[in-house]
N, C-alpha and C. Protein backbone atom coordinates (compact mmCIF):
# COMPACT_ATOMS: atom_id res chain seq x y z
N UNK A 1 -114.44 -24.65 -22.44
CA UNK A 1 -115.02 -23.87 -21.37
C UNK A 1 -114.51 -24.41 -20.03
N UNK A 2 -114.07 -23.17 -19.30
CA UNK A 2 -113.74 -23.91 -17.96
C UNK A 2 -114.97 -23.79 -17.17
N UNK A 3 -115.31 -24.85 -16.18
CA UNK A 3 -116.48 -25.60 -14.90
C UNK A 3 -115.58 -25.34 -13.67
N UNK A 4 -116.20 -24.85 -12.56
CA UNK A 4 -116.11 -24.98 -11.15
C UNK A 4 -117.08 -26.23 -10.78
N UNK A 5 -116.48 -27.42 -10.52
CA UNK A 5 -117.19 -28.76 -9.99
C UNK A 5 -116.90 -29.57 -9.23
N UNK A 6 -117.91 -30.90 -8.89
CA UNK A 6 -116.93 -31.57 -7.58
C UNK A 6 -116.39 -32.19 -8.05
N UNK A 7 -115.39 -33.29 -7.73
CA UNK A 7 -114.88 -34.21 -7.92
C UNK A 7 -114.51 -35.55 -7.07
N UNK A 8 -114.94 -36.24 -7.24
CA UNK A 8 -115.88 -37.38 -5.75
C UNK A 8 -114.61 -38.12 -5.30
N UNK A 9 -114.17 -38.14 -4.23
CA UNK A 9 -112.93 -39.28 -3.31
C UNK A 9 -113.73 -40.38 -2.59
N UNK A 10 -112.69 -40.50 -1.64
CA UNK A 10 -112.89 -41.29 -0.38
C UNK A 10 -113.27 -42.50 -1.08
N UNK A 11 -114.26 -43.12 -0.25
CA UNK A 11 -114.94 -44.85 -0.69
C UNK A 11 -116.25 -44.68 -0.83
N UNK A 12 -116.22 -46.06 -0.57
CA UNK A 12 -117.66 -46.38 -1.06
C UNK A 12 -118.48 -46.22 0.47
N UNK A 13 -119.15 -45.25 0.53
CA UNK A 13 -120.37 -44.84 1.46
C UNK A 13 -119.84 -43.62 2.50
N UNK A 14 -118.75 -43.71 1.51
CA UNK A 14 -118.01 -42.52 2.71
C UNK A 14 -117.42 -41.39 1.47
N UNK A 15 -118.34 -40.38 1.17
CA UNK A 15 -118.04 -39.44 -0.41
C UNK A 15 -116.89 -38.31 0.84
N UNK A 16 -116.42 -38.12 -0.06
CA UNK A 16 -115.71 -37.04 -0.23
C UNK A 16 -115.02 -36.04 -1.45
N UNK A 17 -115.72 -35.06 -1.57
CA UNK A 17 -115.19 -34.20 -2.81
C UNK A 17 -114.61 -32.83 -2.67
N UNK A 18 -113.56 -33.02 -3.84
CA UNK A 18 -113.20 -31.65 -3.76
C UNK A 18 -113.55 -30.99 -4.67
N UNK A 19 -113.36 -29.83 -4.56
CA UNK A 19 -114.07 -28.06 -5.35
C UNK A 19 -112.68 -28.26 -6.17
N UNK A 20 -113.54 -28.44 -7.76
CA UNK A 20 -111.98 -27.84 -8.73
C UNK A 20 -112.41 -26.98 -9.75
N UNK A 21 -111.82 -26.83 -10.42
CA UNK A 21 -111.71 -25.86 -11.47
C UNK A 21 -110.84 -26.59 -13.27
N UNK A 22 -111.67 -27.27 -13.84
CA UNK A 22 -111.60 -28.05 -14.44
C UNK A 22 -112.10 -27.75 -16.09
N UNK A 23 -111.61 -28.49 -17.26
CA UNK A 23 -112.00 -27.88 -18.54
C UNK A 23 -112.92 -28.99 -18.60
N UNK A 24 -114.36 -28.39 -19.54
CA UNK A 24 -115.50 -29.51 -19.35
C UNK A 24 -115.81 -30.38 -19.86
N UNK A 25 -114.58 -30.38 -20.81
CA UNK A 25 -114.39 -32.12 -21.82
C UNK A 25 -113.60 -33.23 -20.56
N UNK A 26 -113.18 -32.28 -19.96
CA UNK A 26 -112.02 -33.68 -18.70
C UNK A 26 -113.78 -34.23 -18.37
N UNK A 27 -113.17 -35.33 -17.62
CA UNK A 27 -113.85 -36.48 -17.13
C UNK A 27 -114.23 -35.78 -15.25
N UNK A 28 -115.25 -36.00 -14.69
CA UNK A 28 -115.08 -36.09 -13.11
C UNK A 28 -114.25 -35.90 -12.36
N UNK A 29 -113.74 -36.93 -12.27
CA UNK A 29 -112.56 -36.99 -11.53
C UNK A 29 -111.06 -37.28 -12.24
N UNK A 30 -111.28 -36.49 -13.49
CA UNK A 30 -109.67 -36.51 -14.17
C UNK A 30 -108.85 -35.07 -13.77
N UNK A 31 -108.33 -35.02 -15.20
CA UNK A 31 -107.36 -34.25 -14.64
C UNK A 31 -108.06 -32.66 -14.13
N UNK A 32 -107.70 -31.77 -13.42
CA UNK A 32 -107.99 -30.66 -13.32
C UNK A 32 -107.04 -29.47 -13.37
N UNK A 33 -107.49 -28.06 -13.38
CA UNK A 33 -106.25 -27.15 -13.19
C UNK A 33 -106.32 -26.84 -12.18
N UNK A 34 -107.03 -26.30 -10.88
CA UNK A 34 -106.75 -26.16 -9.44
C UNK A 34 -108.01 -26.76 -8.61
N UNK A 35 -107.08 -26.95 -7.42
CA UNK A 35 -108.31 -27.27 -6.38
C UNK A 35 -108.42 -26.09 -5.24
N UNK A 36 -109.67 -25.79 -5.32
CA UNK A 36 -110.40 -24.61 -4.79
C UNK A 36 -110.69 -24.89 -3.39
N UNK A 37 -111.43 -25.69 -2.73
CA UNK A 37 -111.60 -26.30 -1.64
C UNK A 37 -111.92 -27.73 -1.76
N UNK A 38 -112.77 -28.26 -0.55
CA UNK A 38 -113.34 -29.74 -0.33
C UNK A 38 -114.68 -29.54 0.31
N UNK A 39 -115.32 -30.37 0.12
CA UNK A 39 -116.63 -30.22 0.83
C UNK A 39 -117.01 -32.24 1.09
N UNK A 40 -117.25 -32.25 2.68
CA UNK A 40 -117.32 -33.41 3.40
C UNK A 40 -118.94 -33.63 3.75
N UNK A 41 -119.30 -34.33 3.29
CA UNK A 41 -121.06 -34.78 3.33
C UNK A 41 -121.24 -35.10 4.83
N UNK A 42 -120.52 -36.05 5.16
CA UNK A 42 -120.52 -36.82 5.69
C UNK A 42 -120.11 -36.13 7.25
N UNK A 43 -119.43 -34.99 7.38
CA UNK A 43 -118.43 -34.73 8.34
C UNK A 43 -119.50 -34.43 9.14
N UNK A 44 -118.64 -35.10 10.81
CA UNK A 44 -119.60 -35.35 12.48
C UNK A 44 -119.10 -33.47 13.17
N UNK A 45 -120.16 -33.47 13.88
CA UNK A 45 -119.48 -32.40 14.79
C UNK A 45 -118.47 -32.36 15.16
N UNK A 46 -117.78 -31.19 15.09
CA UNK A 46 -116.16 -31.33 15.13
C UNK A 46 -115.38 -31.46 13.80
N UNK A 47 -115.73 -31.83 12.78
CA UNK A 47 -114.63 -31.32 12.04
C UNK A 47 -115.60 -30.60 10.92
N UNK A 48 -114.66 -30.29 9.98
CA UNK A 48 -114.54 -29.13 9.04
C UNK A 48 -115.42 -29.52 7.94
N UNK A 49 -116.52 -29.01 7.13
CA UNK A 49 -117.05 -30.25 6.15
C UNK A 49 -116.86 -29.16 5.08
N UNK A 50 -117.02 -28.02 4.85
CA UNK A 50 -116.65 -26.81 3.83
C UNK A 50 -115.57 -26.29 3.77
N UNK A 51 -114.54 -26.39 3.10
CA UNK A 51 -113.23 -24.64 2.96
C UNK A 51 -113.41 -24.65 2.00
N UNK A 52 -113.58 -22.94 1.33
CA UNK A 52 -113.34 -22.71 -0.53
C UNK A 52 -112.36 -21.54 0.37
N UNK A 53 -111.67 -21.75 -1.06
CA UNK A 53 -110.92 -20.60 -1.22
C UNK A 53 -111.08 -19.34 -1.64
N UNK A 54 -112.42 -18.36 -1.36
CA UNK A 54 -112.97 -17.49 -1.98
C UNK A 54 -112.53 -16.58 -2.73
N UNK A 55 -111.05 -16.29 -2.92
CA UNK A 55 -110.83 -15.58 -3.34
C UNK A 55 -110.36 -16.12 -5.01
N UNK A 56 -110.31 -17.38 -5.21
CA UNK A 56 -109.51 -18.30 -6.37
C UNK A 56 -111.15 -18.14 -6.73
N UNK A 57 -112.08 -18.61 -6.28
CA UNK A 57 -113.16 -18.85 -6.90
C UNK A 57 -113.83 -17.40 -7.67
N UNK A 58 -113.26 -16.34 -6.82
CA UNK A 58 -113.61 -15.48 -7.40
C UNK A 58 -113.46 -14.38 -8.58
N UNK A 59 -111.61 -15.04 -8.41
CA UNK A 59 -110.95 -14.90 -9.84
C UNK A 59 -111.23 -15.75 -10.96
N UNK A 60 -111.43 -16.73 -10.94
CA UNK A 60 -111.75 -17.91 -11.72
C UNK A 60 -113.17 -17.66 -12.44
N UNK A 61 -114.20 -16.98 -11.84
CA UNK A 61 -115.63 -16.60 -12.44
C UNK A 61 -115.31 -15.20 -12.91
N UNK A 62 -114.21 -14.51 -12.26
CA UNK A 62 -114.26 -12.94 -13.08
C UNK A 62 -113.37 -13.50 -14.68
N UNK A 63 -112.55 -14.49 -15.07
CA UNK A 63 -111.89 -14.63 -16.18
C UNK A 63 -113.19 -15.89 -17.04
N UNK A 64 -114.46 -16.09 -16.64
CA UNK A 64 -114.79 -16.72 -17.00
C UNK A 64 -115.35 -18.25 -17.11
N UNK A 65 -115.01 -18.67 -15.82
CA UNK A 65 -115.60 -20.07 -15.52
C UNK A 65 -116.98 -19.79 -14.89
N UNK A 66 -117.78 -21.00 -15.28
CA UNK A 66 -118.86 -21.17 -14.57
C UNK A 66 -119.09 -22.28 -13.75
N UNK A 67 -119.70 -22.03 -12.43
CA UNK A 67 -119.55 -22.72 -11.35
C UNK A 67 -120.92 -24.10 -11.60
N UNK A 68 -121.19 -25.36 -11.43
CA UNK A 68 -122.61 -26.25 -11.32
C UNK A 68 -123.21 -25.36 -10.54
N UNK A 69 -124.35 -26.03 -10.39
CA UNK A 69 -125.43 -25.82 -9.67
C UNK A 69 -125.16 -26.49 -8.32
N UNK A 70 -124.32 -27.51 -7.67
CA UNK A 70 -124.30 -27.83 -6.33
C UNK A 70 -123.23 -26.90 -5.94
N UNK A 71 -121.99 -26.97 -6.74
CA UNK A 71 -121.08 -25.89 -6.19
C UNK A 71 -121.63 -24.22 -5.91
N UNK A 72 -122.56 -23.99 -6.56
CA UNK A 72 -123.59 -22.44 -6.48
C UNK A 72 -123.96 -22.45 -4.98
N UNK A 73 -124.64 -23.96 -5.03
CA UNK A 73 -125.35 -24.01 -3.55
C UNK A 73 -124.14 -24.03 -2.19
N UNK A 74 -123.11 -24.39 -2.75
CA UNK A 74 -122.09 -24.77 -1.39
C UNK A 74 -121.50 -23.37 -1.14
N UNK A 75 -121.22 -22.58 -2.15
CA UNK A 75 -120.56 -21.07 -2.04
C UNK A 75 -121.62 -19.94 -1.83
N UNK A 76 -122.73 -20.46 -1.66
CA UNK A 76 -123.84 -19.38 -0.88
C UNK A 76 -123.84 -20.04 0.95
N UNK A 77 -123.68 -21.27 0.84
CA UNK A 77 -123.50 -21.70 2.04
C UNK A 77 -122.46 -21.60 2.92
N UNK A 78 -121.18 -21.31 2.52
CA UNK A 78 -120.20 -20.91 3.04
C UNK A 78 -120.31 -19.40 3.26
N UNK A 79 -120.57 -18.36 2.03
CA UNK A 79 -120.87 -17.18 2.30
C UNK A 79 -121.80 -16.95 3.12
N UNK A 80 -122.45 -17.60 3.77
CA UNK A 80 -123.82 -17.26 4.95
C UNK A 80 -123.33 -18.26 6.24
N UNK A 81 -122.32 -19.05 5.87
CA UNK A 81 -121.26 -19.59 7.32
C UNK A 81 -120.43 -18.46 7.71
N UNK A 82 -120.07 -17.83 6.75
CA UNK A 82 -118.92 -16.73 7.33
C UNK A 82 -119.65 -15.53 7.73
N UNK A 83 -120.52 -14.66 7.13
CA UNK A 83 -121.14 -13.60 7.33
C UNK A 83 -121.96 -13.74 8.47
């Protein structure tokens, strides 16, 4: 089964993850098949803390992937950043 999930960077106290599109035996942060966007916890006024690629994400759930539950919450949040 393919997962839309995060996948955690950066260091220690400083997360950073990106939006992938991943089969749900891989590991976290192993291998994946695309990266969709990033989402920055952490990010100060002034920079960017969300990009998805809405339109990959939206092909990716019409062939069948299902997205977590935080990635659900970040792509209603972006869709109500843009609209």
């Amino acid at each position: 089964m393919v997962v839309i999930r995060l996948s955690r960077g950066g260091s220690k106290g400083r997360p950073f993850f990106n939006i992938v599109v991943a089969d749900k035996r891989v590991r976290r942060d192993g291998r994946f098949i695309e990266r969709v966007g990033f989402y920055n916890p952490t990010a100060v006024e002034g920079e960017e803390g969300l990009r998805i690629a809405q339109d990959r994400v939206t092909y990716w759930k019409g062939v069948g992937a299902q997205a977590s539950p935080t990635v659900e919450r970040l792509l209603a949040q972006a869709a109500a950043k843009a609209a």
